[in-house]
PDB file of N, CA and C in Angstrom:
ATOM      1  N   UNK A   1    -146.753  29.407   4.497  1.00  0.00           N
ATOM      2  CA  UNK A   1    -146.986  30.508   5.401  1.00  0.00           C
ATOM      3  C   UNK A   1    -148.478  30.856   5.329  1.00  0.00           C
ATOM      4  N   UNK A   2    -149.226  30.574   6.460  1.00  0.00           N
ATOM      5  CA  UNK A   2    -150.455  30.970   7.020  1.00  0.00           C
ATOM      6  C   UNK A   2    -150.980  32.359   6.493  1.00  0.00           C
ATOM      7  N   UNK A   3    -151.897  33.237   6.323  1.00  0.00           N
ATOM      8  CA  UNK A   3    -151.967  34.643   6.280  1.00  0.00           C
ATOM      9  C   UNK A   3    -152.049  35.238   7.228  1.00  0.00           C
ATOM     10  N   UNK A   4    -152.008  34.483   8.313  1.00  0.00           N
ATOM     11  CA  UNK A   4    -152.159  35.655   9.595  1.00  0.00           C
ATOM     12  C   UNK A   4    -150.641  35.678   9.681  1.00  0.00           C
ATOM     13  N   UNK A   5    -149.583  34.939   9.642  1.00  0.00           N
ATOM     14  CA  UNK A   5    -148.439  34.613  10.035  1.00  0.00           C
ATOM     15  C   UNK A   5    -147.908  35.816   8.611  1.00  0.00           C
ATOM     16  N   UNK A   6    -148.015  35.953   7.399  1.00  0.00           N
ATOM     17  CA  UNK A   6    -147.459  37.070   7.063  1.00  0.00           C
ATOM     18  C   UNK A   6    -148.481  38.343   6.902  1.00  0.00           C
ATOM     19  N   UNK A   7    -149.359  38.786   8.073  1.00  0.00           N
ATOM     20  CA  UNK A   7    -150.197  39.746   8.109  1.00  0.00           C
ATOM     21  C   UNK A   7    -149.033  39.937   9.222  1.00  0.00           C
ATOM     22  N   UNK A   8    -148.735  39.645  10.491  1.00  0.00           N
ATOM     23  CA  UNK A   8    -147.995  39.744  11.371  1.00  0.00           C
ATOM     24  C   UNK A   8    -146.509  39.957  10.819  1.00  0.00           C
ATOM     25  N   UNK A   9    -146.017  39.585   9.635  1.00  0.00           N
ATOM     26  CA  UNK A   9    -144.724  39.787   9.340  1.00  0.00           C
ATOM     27  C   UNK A   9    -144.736  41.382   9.025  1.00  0.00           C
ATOM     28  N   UNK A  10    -145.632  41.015   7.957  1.00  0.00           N
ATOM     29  CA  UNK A  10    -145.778  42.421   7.659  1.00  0.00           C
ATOM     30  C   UNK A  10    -146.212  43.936   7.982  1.00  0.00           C
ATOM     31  N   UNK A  11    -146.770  43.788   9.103  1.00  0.00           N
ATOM     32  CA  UNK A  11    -147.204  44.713  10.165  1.00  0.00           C
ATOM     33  C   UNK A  11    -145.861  44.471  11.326  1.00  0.00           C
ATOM     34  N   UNK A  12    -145.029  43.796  11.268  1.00  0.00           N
ATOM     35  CA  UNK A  12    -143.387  43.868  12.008  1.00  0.00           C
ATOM     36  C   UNK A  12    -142.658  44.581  11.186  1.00  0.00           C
ATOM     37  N   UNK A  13    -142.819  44.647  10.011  1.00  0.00           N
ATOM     38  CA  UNK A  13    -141.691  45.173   9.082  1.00  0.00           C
ATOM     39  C   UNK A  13    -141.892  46.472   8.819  1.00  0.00           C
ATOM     40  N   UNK A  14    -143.572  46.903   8.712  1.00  0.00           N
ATOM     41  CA  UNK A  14    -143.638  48.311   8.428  1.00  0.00           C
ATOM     42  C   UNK A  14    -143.736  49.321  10.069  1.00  0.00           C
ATOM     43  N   UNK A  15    -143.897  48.301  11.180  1.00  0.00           N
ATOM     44  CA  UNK A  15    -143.310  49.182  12.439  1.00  0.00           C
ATOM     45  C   UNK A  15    -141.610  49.404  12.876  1.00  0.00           C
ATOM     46  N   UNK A  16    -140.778  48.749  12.073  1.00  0.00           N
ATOM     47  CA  UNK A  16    -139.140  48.598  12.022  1.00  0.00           C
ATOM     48  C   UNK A  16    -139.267  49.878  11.132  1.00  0.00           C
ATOM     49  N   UNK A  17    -139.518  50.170  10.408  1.00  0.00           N
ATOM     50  CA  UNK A  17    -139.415  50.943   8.788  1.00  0.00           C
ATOM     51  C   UNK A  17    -140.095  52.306   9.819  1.00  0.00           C
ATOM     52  N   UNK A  18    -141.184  52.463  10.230  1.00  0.00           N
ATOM     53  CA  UNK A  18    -141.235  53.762  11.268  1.00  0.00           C
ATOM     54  C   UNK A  18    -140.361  54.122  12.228  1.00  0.00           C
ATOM     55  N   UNK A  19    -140.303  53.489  13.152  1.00  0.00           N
ATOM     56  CA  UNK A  19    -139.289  53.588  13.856  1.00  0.00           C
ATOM     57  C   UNK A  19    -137.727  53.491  14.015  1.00  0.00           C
ATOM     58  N   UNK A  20    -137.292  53.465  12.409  1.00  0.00           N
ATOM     59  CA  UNK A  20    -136.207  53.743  11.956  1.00  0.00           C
ATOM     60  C   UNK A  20    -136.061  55.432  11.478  1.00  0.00           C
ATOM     61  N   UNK A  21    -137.352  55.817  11.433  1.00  0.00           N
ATOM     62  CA  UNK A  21    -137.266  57.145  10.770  1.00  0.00           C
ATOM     63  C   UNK A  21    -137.021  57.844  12.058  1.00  0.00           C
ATOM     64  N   UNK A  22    -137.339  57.488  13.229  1.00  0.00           N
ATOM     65  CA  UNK A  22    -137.335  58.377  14.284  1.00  0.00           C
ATOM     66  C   UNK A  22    -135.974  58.741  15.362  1.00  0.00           C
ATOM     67  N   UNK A  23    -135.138  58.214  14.268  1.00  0.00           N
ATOM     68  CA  UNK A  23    -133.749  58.264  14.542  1.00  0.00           C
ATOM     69  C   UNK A  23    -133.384  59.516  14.786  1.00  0.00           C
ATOM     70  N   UNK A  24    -132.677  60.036  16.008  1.00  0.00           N
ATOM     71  CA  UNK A  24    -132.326  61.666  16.009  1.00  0.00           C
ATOM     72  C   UNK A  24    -131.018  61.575  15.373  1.00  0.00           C
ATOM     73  N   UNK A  25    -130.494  62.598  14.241  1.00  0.00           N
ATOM     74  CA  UNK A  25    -129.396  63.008  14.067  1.00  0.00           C
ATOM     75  C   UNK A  25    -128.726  63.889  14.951  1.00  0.00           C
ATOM     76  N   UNK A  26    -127.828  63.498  15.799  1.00  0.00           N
ATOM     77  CA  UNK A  26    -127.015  64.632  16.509  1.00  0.00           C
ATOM     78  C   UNK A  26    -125.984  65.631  15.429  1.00  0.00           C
ATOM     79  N   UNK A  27    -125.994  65.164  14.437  1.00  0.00           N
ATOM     80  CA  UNK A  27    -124.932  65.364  13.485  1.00  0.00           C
ATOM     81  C   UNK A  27    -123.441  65.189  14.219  1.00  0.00           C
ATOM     82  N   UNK A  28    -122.537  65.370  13.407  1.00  0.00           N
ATOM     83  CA  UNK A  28    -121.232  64.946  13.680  1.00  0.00           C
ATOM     84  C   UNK A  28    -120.187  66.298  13.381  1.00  0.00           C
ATOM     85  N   UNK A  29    -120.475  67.045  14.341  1.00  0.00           N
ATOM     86  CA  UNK A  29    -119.132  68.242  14.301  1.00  0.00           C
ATOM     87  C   UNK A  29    -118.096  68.025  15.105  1.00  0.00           C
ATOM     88  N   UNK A  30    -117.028  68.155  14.382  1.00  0.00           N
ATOM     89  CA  UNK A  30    -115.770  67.907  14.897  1.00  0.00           C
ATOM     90  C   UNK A  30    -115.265  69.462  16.052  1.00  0.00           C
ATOM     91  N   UNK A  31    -116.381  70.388  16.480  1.00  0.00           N
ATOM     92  CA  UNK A  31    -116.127  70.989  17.021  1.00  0.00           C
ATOM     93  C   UNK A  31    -117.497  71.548  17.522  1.00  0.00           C
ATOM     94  N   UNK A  32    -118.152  70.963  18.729  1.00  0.00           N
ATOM     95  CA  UNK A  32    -119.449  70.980  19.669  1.00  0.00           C
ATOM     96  C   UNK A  32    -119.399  71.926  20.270  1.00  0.00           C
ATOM     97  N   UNK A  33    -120.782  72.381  20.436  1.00  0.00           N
ATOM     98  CA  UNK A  33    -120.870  73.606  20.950  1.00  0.00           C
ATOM     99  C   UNK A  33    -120.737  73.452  22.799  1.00  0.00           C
ATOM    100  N   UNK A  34    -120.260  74.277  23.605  1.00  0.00           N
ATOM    101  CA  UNK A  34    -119.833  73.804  24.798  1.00  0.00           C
ATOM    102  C   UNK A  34    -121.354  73.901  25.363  1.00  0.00           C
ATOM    103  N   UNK A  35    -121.538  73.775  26.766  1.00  0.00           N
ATOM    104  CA  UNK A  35    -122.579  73.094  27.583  1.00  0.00           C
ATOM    105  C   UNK A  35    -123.124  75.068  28.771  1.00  0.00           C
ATOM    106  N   UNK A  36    -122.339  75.133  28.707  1.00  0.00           N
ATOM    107  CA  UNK A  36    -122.814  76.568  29.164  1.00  0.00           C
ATOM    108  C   UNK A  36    -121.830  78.064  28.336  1.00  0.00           C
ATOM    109  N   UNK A  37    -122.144  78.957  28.848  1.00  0.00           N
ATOM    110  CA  UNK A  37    -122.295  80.222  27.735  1.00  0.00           C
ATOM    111  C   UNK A  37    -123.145  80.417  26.567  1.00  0.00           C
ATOM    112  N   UNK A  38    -122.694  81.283  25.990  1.00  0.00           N
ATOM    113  CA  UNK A  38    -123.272  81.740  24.824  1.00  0.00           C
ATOM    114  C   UNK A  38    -122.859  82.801  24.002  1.00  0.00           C
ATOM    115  N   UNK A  39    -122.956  82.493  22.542  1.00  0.00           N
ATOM    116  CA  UNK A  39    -122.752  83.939  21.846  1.00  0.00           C
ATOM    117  C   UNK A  39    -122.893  85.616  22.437  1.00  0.00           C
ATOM    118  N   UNK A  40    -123.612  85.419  23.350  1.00  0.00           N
ATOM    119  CA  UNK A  40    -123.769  86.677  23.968  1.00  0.00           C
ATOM    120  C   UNK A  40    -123.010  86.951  25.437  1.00  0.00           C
ATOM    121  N   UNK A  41    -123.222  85.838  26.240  1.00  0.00           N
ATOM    122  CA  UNK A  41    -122.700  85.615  27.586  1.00  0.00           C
ATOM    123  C   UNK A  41    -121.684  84.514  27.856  1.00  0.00           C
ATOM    124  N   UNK A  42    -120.715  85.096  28.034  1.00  0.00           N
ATOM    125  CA  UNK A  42    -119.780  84.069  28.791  1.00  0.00           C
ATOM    126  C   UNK A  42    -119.362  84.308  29.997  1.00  0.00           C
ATOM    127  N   UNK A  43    -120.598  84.659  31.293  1.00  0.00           N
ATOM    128  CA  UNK A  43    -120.091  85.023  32.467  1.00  0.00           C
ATOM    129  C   UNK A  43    -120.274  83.435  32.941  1.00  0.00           C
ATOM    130  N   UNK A  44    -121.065  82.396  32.265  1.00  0.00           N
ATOM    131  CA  UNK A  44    -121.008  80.774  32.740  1.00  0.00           C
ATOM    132  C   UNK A  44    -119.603  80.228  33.308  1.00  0.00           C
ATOM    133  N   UNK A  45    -118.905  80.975  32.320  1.00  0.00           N
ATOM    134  CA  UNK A  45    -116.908  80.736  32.086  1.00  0.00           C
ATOM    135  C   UNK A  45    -116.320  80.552  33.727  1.00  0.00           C
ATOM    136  N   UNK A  46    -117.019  81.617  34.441  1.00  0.00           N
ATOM    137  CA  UNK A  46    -115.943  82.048  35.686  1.00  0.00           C
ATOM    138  C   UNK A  46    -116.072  80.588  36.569  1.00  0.00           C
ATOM    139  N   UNK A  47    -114.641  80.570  36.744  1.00  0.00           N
ATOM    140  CA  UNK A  47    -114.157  79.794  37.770  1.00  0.00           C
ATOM    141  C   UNK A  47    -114.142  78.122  36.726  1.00  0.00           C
ATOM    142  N   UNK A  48    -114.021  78.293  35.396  1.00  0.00           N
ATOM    143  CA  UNK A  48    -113.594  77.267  34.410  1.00  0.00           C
ATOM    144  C   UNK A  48    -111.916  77.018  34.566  1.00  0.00           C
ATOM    145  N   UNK A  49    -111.698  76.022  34.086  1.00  0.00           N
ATOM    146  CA  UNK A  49    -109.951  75.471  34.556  1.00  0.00           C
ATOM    147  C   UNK A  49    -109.791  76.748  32.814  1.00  0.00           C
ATOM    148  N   UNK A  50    -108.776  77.382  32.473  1.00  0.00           N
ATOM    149  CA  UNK A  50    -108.433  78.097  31.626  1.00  0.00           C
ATOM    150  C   UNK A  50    -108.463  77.736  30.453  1.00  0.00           C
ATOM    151  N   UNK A  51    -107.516  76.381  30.646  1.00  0.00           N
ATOM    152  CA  UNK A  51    -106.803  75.664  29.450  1.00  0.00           C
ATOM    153  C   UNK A  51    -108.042  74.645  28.689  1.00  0.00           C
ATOM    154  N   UNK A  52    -109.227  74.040  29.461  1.00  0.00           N
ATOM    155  CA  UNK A  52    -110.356  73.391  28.735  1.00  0.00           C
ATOM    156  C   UNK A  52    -111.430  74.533  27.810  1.00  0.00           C
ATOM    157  N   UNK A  53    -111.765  75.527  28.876  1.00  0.00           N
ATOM    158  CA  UNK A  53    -112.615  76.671  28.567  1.00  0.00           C
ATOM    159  C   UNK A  53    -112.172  77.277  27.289  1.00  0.00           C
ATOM    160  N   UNK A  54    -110.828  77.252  26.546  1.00  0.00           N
ATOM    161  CA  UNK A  54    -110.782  78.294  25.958  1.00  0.00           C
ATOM    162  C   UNK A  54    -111.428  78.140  24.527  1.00  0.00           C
ATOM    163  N   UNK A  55    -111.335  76.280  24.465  1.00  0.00           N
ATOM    164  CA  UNK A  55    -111.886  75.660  23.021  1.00  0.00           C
ATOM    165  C   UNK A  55    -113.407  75.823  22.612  1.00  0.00           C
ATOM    166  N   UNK A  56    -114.171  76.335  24.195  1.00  0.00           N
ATOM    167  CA  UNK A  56    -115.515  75.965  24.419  1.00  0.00           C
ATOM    168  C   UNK A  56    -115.590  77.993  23.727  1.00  0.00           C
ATOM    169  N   UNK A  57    -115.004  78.870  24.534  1.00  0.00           N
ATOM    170  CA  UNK A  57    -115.500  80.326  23.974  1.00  0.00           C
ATOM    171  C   UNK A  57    -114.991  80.434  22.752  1.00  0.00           C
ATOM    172  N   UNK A  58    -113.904  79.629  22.003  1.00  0.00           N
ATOM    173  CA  UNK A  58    -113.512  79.894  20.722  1.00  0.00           C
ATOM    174  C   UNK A  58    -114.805  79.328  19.697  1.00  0.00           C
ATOM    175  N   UNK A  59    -115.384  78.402  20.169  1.00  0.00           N
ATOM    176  CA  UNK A  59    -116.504  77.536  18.916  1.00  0.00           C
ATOM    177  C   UNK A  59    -118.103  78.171  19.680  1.00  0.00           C
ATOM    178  N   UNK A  60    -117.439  79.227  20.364  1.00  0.00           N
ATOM    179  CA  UNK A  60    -119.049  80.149  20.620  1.00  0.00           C
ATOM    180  C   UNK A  60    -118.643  81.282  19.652  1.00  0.00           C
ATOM    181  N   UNK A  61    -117.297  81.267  18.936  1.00  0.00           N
ATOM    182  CA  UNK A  61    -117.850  83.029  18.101  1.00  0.00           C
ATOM    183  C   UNK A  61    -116.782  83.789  18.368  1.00  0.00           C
ATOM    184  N   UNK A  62    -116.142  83.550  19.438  1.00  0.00           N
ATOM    185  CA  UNK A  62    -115.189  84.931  19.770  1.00  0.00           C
ATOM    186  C   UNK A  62    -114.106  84.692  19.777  1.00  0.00           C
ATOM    187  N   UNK A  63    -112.702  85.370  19.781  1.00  0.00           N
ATOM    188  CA  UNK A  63    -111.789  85.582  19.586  1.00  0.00           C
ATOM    189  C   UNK A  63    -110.842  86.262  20.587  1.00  0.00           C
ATOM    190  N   UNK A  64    -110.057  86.041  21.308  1.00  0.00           N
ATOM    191  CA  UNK A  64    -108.973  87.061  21.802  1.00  0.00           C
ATOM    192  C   UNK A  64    -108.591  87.811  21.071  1.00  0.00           C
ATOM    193  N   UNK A  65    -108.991  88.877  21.813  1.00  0.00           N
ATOM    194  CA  UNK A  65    -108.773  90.472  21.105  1.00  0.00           C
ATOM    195  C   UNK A  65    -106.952  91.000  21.326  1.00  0.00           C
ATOM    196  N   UNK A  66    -107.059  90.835  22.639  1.00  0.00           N
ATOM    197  CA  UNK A  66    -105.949  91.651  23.211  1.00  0.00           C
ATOM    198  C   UNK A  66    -105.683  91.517  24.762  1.00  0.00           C
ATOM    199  N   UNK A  67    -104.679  91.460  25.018  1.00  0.00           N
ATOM    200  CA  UNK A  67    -104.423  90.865  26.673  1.00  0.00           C
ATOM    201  C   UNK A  67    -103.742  92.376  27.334  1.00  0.00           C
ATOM    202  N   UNK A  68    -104.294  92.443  28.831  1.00  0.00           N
ATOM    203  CA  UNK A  68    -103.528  93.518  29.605  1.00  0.00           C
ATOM    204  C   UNK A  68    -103.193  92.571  30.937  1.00  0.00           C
ATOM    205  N   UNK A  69    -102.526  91.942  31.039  1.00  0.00           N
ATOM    206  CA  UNK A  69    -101.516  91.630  32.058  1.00  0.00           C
ATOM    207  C   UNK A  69    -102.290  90.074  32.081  1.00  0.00           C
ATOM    208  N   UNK A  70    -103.209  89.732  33.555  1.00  0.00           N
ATOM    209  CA  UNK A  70    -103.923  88.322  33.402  1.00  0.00           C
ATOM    210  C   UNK A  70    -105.116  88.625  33.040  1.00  0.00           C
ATOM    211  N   UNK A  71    -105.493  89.346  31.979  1.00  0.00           N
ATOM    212  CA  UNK A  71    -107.353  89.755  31.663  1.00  0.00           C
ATOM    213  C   UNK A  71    -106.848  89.938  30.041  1.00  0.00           C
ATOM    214  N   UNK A  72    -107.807  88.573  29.566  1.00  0.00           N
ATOM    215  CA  UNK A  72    -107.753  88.547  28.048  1.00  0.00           C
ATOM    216  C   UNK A  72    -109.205  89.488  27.570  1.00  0.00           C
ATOM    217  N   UNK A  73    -108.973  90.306  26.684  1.00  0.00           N
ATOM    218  CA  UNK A  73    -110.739  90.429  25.869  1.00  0.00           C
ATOM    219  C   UNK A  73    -110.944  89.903  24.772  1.00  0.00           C
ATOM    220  N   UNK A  74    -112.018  89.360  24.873  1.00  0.00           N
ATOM    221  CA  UNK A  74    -112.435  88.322  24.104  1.00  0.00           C
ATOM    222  C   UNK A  74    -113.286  88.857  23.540  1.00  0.00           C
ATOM    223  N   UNK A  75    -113.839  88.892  21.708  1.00  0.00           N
ATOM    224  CA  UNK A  75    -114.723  89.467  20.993  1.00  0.00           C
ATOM    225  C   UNK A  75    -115.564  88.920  19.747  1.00  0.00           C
ATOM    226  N   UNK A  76    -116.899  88.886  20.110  1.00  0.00           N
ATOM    227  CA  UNK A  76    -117.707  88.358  18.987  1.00  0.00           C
ATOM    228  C   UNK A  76    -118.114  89.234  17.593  1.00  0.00           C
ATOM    229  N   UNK A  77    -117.772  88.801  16.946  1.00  0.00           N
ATOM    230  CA  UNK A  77    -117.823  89.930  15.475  1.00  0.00           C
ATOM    231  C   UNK A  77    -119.016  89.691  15.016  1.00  0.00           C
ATOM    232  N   UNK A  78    -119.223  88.678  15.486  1.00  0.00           N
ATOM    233  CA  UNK A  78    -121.504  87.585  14.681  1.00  0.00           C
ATOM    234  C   UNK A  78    -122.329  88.662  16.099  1.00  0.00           C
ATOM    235  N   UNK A  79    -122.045  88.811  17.261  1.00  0.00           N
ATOM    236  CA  UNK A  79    -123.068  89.447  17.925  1.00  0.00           C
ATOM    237  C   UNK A  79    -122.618  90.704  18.570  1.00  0.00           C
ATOM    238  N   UNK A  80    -121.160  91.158  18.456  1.00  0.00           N
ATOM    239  CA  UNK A  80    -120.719  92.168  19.141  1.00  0.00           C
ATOM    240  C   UNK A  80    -120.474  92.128  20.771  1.00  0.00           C
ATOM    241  N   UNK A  81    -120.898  90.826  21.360  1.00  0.00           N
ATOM    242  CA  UNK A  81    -120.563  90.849  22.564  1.00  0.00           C
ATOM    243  C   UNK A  81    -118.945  91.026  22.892  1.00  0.00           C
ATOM    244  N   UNK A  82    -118.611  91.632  23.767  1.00  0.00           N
ATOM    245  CA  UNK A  82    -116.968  91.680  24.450  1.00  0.00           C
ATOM    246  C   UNK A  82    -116.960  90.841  26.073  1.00  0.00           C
ATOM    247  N   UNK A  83    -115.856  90.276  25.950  1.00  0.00           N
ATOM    248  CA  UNK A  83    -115.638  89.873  27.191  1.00  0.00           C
ATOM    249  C   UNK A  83    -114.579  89.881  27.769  1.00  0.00           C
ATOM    250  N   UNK A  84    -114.279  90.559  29.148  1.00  0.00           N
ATOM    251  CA  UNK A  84    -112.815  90.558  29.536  1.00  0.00           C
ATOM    252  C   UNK A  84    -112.629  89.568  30.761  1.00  0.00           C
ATOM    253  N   UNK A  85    -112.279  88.607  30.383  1.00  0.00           N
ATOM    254  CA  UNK A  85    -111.749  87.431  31.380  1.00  0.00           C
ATOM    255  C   UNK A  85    -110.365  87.217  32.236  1.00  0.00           C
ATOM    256  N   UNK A  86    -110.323  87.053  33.220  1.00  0.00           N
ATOM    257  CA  UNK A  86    -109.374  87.164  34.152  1.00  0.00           C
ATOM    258  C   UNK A  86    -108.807  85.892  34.578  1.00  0.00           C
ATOM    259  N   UNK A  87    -107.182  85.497  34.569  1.00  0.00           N
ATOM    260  CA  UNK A  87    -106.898  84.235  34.735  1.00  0.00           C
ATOM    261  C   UNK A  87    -105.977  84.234  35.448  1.00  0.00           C
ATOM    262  N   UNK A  88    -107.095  83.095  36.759  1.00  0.00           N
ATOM    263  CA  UNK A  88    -105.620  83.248  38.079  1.00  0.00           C
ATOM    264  C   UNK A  88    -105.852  81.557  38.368  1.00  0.00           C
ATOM    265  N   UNK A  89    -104.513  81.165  39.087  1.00  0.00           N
ATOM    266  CA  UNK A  89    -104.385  79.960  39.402  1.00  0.00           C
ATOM    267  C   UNK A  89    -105.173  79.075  38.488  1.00  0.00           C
ATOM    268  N   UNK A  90    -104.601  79.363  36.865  1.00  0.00           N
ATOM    269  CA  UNK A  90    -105.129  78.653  35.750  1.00  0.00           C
ATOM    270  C   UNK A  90    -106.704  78.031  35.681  1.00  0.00           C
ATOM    271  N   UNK A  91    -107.186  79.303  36.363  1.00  0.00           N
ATOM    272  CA  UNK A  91    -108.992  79.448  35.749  1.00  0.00           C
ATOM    273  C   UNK A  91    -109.313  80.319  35.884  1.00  0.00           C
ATOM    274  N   UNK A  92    -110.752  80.725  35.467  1.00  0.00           N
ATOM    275  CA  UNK A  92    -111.131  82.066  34.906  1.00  0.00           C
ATOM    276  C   UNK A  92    -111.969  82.358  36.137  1.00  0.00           C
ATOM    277  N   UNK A  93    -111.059  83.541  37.149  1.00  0.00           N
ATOM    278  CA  UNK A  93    -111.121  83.971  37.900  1.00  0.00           C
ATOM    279  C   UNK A  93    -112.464  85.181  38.256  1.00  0.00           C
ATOM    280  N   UNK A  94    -112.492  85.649  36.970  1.00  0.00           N
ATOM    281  CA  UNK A  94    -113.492  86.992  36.763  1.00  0.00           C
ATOM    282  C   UNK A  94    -113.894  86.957  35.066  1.00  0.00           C
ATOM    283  N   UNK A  95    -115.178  86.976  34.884  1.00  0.00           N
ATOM    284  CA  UNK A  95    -115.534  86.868  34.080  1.00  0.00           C
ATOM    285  C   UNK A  95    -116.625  88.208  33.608  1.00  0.00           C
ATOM    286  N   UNK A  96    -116.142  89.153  33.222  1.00  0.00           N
ATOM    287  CA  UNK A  96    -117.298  90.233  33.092  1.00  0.00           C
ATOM    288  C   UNK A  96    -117.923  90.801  31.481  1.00  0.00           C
ATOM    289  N   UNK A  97    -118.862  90.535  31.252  1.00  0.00           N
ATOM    290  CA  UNK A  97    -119.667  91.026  29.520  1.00  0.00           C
ATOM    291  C   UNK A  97    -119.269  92.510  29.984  1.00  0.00           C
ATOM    292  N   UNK A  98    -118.429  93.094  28.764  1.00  0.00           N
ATOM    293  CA  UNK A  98    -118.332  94.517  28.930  1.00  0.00           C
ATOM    294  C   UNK A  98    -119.081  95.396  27.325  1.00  0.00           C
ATOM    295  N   UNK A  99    -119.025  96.122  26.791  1.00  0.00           N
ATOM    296  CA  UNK A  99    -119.642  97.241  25.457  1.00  0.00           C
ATOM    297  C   UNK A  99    -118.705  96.686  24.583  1.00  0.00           C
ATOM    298  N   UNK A 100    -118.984  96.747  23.718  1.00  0.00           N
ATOM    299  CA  UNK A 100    -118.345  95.998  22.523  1.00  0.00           C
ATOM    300  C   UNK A 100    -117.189  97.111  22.184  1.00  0.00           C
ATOM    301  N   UNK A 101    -117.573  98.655  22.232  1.00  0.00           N
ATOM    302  CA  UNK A 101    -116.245  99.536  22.236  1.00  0.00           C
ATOM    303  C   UNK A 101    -115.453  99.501  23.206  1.00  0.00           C
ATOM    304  N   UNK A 102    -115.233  98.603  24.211  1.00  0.00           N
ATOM    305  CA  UNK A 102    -114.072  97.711  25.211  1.00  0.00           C
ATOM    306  C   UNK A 102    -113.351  97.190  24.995  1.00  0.00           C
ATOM    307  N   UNK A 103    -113.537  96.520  23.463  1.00  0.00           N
ATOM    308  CA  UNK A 103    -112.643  95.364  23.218  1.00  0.00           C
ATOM    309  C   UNK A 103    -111.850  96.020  22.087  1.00  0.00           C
TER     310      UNK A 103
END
């Protein structure tokens, strides 16, 4: 082996060895944060199919509080947001951020 031929190996091996570091970790949660809302706002929600949406506001923080007929309230205990969501023809019909003494 020539020296230019392992000057070239070796300037291949230490650009593999950088550009291995530049690997993004997405990490691996078995429960992703959904693509719109937020800990604070879930007016993104309205007009979501019911039954997909509900996994997406549960792994934002909040909780069903308490139901009055088709309007669940939903409540964050990490930011205090409340939300009372409305469910017709199995999606979220009305979606309104209300005072956290609402929920």
């Amino acid at each position: 082996m020539t020296m230019k031929s392992s000057l070239t190996l070796m300037t291949g091996a230490v650009a593999l060895l950088a550009l291995a570091g530049c690997v993004e970790d997405t990490g691996s949660s078995s429960q992703s944060m959904p693509s719109v809302g937020s800990s604070t706002d879930l007016t993104a929600f309205e007009g979501a199919r019911a039954g997909q949406a509900e996994m997406g506001i549960r792994s934002l923080g909040y909780e069903a509080i308490r139901s009055a007929g088709l309007t669940t309230y939903w409540f964050n205990r990490d930011t205090g947001a409340c939300a009372a969501i409305t469910t017709a023809d199995g999606r979220y019909s009305n979606v309104t951020m209300l005072p956290a003494e609402d929920c």
